[in-house]
PDB file of N, CA and C in Angstrom:
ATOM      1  N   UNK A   1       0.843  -1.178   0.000  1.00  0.00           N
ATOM      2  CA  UNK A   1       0.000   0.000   0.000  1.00  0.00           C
ATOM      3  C   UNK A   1       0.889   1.242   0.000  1.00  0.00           C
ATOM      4  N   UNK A   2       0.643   1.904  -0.969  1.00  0.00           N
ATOM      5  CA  UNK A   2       1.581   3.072  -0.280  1.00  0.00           C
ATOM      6  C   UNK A   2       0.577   4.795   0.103  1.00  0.00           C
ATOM      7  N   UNK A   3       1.181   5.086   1.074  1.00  0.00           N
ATOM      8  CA  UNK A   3       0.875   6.140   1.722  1.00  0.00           C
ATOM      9  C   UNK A   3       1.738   7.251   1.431  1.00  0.00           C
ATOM     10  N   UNK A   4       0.972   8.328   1.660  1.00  0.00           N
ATOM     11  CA  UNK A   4       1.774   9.904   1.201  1.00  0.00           C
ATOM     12  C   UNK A   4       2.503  10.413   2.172  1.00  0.00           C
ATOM     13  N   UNK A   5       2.296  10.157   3.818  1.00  0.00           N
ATOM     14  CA  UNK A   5       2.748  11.526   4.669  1.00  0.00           C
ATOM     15  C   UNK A   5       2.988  10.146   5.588  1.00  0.00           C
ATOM     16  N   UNK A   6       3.720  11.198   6.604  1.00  0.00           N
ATOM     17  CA  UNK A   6       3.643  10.812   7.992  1.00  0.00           C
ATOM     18  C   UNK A   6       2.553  10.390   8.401  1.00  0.00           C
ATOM     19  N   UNK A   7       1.682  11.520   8.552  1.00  0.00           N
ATOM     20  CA  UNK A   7       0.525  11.186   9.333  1.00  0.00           C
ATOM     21  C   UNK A   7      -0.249   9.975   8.606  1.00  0.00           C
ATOM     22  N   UNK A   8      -0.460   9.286   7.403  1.00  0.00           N
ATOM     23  CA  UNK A   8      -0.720   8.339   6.929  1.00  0.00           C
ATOM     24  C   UNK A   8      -0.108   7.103   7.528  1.00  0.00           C
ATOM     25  N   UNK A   9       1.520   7.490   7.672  1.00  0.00           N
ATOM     26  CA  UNK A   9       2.039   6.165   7.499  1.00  0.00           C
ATOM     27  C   UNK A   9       1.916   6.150   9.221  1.00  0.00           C
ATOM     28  N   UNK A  10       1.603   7.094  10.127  1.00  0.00           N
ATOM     29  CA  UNK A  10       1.602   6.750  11.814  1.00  0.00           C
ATOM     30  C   UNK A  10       0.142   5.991  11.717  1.00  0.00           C
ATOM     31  N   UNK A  11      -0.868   6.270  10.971  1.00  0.00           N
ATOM     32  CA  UNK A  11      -2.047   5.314  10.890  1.00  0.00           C
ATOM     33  C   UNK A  11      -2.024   3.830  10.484  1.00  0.00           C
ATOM     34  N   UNK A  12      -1.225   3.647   9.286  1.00  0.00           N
ATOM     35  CA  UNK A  12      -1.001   2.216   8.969  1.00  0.00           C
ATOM     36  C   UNK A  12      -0.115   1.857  10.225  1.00  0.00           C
ATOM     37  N   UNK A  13       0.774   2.206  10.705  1.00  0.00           N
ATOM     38  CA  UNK A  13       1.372   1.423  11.738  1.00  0.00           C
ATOM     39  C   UNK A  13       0.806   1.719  13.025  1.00  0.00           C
ATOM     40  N   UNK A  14      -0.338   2.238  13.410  1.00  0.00           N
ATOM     41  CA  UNK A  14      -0.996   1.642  14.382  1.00  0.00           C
ATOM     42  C   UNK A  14      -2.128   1.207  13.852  1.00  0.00           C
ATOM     43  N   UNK A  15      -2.647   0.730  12.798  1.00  0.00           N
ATOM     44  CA  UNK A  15      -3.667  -0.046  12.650  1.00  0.00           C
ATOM     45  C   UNK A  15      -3.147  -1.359  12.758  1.00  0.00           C
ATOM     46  N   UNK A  16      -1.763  -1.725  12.341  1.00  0.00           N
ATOM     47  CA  UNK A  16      -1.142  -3.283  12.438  1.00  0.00           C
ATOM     48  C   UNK A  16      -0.103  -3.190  13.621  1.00  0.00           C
ATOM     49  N   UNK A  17       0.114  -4.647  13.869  1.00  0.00           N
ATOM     50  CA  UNK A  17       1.403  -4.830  15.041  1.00  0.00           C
ATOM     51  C   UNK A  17       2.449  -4.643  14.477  1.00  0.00           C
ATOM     52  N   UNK A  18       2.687  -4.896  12.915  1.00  0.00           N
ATOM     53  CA  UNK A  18       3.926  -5.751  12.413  1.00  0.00           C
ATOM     54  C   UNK A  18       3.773  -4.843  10.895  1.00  0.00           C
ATOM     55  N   UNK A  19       4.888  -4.540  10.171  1.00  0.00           N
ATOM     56  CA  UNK A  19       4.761  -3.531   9.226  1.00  0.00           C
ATOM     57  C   UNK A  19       6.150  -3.079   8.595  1.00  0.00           C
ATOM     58  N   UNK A  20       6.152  -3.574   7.379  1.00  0.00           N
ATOM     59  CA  UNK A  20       7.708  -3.441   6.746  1.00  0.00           C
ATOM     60  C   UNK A  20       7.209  -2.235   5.835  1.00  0.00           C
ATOM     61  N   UNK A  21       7.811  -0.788   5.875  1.00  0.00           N
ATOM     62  CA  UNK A  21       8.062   0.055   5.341  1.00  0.00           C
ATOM     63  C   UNK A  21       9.077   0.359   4.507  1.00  0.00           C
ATOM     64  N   UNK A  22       8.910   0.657   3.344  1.00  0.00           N
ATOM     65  CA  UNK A  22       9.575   0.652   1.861  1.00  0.00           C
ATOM     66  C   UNK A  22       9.681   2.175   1.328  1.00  0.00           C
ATOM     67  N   UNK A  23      10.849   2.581   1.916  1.00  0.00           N
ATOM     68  CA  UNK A  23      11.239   3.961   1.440  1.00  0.00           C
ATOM     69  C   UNK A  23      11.729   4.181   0.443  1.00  0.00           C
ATOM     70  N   UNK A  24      11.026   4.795  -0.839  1.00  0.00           N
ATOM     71  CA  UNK A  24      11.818   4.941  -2.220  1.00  0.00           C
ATOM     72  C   UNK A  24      11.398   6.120  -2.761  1.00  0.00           C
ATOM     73  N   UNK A  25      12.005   6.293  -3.962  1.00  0.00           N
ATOM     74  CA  UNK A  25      11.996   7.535  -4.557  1.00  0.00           C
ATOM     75  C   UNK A  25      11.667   7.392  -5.752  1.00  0.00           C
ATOM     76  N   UNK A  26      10.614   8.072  -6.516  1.00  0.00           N
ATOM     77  CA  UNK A  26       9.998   8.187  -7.627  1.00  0.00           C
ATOM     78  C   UNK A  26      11.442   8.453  -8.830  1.00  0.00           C
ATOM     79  N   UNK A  27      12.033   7.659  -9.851  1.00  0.00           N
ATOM     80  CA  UNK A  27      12.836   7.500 -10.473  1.00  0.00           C
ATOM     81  C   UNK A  27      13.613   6.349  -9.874  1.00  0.00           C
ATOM     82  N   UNK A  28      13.951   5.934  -8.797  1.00  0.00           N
ATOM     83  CA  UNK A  28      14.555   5.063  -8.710  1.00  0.00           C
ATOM     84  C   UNK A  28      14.385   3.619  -9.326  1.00  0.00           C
ATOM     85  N   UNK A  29      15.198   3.067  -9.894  1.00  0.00           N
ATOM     86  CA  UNK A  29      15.316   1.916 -10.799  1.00  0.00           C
ATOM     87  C   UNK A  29      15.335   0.536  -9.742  1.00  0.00           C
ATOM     88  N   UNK A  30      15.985   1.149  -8.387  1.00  0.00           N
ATOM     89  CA  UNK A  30      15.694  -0.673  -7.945  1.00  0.00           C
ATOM     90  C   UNK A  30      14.109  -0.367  -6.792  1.00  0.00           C
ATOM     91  N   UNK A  31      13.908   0.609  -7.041  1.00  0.00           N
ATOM     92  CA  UNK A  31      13.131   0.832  -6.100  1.00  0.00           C
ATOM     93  C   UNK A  31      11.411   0.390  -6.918  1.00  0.00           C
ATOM     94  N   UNK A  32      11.537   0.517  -8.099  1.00  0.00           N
ATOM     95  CA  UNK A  32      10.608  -0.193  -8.644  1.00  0.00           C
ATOM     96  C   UNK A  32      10.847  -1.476  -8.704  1.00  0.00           C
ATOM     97  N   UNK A  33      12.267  -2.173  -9.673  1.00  0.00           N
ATOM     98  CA  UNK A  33      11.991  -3.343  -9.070  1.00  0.00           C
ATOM     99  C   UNK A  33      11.766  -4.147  -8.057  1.00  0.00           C
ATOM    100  N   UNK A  34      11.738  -3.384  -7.172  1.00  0.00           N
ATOM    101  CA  UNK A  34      11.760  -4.329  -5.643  1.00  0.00           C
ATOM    102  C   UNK A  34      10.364  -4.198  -5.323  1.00  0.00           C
ATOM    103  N   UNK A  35       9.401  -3.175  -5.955  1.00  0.00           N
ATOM    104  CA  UNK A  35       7.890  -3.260  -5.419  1.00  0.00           C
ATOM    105  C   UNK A  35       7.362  -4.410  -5.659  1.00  0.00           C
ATOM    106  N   UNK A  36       7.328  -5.205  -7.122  1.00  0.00           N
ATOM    107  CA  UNK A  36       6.787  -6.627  -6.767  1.00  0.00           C
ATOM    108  C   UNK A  36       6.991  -7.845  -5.914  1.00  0.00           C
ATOM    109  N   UNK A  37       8.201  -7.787  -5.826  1.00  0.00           N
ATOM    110  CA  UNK A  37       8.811  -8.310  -4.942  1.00  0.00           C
ATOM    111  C   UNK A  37       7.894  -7.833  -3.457  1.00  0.00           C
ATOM    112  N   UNK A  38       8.339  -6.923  -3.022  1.00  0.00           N
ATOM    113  CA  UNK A  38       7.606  -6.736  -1.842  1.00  0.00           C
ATOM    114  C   UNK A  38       5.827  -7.217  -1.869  1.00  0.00           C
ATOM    115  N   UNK A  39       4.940  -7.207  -2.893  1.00  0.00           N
ATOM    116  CA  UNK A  39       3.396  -7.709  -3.087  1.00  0.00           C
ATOM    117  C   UNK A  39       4.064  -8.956  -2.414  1.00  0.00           C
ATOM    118  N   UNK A  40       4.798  -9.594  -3.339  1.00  0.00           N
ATOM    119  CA  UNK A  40       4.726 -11.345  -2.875  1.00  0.00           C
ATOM    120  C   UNK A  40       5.207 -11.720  -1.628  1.00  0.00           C
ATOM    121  N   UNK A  41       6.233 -10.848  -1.031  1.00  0.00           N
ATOM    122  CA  UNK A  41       6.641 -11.343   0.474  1.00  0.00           C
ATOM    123  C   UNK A  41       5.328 -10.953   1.233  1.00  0.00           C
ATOM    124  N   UNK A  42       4.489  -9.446   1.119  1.00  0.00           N
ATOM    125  CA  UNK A  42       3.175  -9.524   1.492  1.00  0.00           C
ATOM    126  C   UNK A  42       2.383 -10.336   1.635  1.00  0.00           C
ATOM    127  N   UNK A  43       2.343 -11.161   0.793  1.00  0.00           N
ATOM    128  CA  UNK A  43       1.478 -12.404   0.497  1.00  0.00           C
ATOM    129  C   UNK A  43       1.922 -13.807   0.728  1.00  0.00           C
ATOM    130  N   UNK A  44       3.140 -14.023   1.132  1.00  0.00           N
ATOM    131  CA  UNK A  44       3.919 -14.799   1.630  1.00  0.00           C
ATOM    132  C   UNK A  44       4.161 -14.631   2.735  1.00  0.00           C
ATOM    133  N   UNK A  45       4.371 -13.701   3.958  1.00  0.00           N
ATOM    134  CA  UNK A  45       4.499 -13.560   5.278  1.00  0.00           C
ATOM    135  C   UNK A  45       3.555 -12.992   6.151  1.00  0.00           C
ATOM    136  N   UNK A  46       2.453 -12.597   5.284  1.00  0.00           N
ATOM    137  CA  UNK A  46       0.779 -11.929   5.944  1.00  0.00           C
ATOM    138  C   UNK A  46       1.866 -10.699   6.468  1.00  0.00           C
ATOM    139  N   UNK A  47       2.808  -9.982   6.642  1.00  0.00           N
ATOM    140  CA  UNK A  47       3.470  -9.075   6.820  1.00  0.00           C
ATOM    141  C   UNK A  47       2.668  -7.598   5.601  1.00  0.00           C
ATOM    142  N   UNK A  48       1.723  -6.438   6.098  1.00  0.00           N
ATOM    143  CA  UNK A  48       1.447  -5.353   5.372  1.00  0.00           C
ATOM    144  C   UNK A  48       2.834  -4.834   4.819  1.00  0.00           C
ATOM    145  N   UNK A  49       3.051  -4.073   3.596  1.00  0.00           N
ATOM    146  CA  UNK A  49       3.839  -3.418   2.844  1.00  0.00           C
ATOM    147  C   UNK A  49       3.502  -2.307   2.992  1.00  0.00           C
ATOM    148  N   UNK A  50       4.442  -0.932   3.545  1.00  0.00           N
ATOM    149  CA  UNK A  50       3.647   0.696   3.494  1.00  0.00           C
ATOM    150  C   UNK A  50       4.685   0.849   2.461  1.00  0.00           C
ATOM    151  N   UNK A  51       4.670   1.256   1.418  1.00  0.00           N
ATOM    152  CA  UNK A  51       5.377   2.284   0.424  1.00  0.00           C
ATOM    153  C   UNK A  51       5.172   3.789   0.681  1.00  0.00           C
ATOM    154  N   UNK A  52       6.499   4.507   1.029  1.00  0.00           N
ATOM    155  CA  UNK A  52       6.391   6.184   1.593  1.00  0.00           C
ATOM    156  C   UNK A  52       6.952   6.511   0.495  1.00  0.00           C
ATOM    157  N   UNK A  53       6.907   7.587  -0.275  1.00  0.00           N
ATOM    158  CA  UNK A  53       8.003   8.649  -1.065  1.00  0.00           C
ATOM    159  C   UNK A  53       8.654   9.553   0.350  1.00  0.00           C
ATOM    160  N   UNK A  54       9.763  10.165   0.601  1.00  0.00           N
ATOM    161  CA  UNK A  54      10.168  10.831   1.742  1.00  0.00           C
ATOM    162  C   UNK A  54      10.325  12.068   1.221  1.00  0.00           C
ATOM    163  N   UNK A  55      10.472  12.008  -0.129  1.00  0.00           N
ATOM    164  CA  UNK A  55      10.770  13.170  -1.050  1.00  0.00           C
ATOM    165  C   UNK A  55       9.201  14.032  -0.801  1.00  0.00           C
ATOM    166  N   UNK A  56       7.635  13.328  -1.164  1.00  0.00           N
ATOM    167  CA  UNK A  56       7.122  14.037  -0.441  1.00  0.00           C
ATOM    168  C   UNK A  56       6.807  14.755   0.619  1.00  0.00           C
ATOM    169  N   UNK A  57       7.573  13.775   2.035  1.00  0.00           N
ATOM    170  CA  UNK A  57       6.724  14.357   2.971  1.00  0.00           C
ATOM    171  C   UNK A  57       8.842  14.860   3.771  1.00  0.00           C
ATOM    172  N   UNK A  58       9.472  15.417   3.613  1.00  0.00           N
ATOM    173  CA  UNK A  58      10.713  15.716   4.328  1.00  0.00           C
ATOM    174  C   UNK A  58      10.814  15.313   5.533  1.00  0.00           C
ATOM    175  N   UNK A  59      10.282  15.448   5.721  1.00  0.00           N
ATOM    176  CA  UNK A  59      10.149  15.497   7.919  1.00  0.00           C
ATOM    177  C   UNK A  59      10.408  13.715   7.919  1.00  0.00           C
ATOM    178  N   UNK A  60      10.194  12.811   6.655  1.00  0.00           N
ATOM    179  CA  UNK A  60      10.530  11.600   6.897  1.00  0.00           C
ATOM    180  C   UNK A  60      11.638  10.854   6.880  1.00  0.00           C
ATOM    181  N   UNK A  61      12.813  11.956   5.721  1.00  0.00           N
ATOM    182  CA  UNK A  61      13.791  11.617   6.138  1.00  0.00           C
ATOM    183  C   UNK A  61      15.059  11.705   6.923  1.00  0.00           C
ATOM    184  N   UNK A  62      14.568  12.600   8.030  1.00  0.00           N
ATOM    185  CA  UNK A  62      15.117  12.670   9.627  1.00  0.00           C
ATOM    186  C   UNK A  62      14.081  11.757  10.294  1.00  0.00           C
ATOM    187  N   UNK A  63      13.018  11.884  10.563  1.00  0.00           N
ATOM    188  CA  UNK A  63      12.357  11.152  11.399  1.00  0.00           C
ATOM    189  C   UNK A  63      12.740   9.960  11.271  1.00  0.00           C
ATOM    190  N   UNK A  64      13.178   9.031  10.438  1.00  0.00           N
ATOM    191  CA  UNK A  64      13.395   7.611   9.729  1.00  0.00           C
ATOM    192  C   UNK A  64      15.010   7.333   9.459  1.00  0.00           C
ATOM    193  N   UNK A  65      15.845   8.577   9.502  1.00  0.00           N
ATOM    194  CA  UNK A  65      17.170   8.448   9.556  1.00  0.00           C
ATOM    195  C   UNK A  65      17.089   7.591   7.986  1.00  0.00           C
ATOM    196  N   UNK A  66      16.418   8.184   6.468  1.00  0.00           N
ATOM    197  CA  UNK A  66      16.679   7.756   5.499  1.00  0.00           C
ATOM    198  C   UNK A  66      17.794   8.246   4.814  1.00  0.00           C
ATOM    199  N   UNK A  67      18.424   7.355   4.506  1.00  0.00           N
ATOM    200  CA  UNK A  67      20.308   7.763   3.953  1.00  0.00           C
ATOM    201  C   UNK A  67      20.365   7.371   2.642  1.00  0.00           C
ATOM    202  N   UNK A  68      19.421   6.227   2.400  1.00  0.00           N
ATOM    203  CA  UNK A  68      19.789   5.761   0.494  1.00  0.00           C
ATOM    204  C   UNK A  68      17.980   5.068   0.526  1.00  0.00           C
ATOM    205  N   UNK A  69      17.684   4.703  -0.788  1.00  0.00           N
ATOM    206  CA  UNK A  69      16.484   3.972  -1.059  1.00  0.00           C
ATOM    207  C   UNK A  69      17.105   2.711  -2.118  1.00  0.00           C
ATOM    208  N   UNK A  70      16.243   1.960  -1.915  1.00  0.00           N
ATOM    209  CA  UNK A  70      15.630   1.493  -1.001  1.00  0.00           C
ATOM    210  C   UNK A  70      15.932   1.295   0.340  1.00  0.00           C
ATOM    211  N   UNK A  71      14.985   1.305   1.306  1.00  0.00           N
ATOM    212  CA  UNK A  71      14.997   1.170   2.569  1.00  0.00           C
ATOM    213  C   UNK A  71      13.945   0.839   3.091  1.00  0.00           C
ATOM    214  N   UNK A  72      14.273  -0.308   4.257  1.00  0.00           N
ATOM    215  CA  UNK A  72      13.174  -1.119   4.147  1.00  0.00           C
ATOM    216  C   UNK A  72      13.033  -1.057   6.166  1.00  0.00           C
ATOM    217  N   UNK A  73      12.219  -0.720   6.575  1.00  0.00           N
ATOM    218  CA  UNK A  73      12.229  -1.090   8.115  1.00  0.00           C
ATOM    219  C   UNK A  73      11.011  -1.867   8.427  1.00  0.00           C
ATOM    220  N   UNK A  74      11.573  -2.804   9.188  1.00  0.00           N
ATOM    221  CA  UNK A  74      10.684  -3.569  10.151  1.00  0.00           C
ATOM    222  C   UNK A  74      10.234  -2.821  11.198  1.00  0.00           C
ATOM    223  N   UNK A  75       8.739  -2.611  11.244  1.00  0.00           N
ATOM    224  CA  UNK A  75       8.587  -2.140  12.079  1.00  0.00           C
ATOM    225  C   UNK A  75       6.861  -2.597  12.891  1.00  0.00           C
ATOM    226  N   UNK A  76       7.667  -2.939  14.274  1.00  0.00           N
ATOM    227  CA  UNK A  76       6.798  -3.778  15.377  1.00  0.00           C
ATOM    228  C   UNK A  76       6.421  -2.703  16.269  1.00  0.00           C
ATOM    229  N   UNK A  77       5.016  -2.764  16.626  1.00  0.00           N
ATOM    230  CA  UNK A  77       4.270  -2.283  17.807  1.00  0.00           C
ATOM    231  C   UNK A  77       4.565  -0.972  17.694  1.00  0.00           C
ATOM    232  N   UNK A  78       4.824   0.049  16.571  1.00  0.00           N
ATOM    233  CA  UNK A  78       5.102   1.300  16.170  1.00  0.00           C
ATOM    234  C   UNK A  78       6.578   1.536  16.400  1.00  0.00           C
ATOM    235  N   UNK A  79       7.474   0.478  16.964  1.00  0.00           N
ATOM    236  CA  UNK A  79       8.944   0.436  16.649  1.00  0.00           C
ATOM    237  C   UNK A  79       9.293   0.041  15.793  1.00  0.00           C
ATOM    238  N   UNK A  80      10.517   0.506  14.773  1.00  0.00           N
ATOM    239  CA  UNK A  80      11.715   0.038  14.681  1.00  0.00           C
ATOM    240  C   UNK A  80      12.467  -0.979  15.326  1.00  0.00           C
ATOM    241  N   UNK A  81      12.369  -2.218  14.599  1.00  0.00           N
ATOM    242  CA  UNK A  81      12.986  -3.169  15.505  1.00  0.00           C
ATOM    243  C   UNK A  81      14.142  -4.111  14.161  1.00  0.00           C
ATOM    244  N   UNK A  82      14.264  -3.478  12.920  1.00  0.00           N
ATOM    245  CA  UNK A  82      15.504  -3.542  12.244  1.00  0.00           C
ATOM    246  C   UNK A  82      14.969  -2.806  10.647  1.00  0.00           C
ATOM    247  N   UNK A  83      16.560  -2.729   9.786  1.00  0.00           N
ATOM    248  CA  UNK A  83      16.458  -1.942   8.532  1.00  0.00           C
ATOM    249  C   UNK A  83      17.475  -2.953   8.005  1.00  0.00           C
ATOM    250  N   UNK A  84      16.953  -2.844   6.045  1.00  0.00           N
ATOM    251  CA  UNK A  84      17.912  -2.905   5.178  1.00  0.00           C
ATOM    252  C   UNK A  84      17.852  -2.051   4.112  1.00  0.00           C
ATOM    253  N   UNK A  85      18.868  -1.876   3.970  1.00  0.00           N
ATOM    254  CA  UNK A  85      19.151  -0.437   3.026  1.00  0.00           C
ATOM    255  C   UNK A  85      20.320  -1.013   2.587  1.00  0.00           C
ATOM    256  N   UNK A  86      20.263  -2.060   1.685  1.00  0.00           N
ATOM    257  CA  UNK A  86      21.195  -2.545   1.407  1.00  0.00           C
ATOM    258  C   UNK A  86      20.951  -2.799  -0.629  1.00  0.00           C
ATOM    259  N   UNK A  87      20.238  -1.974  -1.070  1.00  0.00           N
ATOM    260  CA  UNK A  87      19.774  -1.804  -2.293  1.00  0.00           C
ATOM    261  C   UNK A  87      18.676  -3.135  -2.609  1.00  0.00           C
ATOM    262  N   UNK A  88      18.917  -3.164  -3.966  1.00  0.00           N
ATOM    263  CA  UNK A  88      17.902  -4.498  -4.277  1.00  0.00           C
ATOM    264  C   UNK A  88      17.900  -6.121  -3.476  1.00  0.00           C
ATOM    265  N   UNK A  89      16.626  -6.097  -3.050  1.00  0.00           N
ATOM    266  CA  UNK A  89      16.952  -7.705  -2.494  1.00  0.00           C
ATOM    267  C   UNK A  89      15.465  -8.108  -3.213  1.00  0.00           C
ATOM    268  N   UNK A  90      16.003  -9.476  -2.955  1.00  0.00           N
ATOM    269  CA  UNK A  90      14.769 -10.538  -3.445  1.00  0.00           C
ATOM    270  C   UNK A  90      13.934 -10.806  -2.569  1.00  0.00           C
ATOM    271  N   UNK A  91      13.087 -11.461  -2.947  1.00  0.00           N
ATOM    272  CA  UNK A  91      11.977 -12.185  -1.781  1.00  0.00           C
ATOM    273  C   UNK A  91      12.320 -12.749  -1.147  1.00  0.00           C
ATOM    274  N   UNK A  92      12.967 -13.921  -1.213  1.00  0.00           N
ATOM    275  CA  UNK A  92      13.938 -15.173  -0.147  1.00  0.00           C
ATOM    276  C   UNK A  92      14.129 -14.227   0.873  1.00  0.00           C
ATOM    277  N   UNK A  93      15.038 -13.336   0.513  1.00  0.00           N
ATOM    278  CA  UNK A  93      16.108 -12.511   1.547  1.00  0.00           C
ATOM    279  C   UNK A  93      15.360 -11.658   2.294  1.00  0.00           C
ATOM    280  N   UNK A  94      14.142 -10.930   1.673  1.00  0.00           N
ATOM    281  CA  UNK A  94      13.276 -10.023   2.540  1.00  0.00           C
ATOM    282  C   UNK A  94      12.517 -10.993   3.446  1.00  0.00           C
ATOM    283  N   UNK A  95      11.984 -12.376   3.337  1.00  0.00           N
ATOM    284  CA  UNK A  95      11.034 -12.893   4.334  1.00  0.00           C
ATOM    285  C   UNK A  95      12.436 -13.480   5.196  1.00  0.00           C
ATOM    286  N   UNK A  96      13.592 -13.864   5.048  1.00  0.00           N
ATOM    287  CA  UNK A  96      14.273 -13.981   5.761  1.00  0.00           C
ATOM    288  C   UNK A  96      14.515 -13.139   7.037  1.00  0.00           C
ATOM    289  N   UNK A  97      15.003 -12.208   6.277  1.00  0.00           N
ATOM    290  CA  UNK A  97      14.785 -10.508   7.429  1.00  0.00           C
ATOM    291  C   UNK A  97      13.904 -10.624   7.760  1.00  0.00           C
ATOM    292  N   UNK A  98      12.538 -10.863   7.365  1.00  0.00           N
ATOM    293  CA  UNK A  98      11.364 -10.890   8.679  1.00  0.00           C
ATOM    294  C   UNK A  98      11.280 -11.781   9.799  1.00  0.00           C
ATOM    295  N   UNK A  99      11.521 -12.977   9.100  1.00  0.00           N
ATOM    296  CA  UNK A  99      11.633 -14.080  10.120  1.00  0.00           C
ATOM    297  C   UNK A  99      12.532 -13.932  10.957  1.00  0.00           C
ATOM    298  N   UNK A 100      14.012 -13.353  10.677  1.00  0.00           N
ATOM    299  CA  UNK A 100      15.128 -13.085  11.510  1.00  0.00           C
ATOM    300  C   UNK A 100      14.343 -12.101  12.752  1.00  0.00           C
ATOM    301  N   UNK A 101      13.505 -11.184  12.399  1.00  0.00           N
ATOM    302  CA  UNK A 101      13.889 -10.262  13.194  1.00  0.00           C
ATOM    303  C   UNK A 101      12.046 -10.347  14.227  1.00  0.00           C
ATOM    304  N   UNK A 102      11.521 -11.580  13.851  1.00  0.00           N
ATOM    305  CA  UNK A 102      10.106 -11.520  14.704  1.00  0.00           C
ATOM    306  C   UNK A 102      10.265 -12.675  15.218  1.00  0.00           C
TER     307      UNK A 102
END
């Protein structure tokens, strides 16, 4: 799903416990490829997908400490409880990171 603002994305993460957020930027090349990818780990780990632009909303990339996109945080019970920002990953590797980190 992706959401526009902060205040959007503080609603999706208290409507769920559990919530991998996908920080990218409109032109970015892996940042599209990695959106399908992210549907299927969605659908593979019952884990929601928030897609933010930060470029819209600024205040997100201090609030979120965003340094490169993709960027991906796990985020439990309205924490941060891990990130990869490690450019393109696959599905394997993203439900891995989930499982690693719940």
């Amino acid at each position: 799903m992706r959401v526009a603002d902060s205040e959007e994305l503080g609603d999706v993460l208290a409507d769920h416990d559990r919530v991998l957020v996908e920080f990218y930027t409109k032109g970015c090349t892996l940042c599209q490829s990695i959106e399908p990818v992210l549907g299927n780990v969605a659908r593979e780990t019952g884990v929601p997908v928030a897609m933010v632009n930060p470029g819209e909303d600024i205040d997100l990339v201090d609030e979120w400490s965003v340094r490169s996109v993709p960027t991906l945080v796990l985020v439990e019970d309205g924490s941060e409880v891990a990130r990869l920002a490690d450019g393109f990953q696959g599905g394997q590797a993203i439900e891995d990171f989930i499982a690693e980190h719940t």
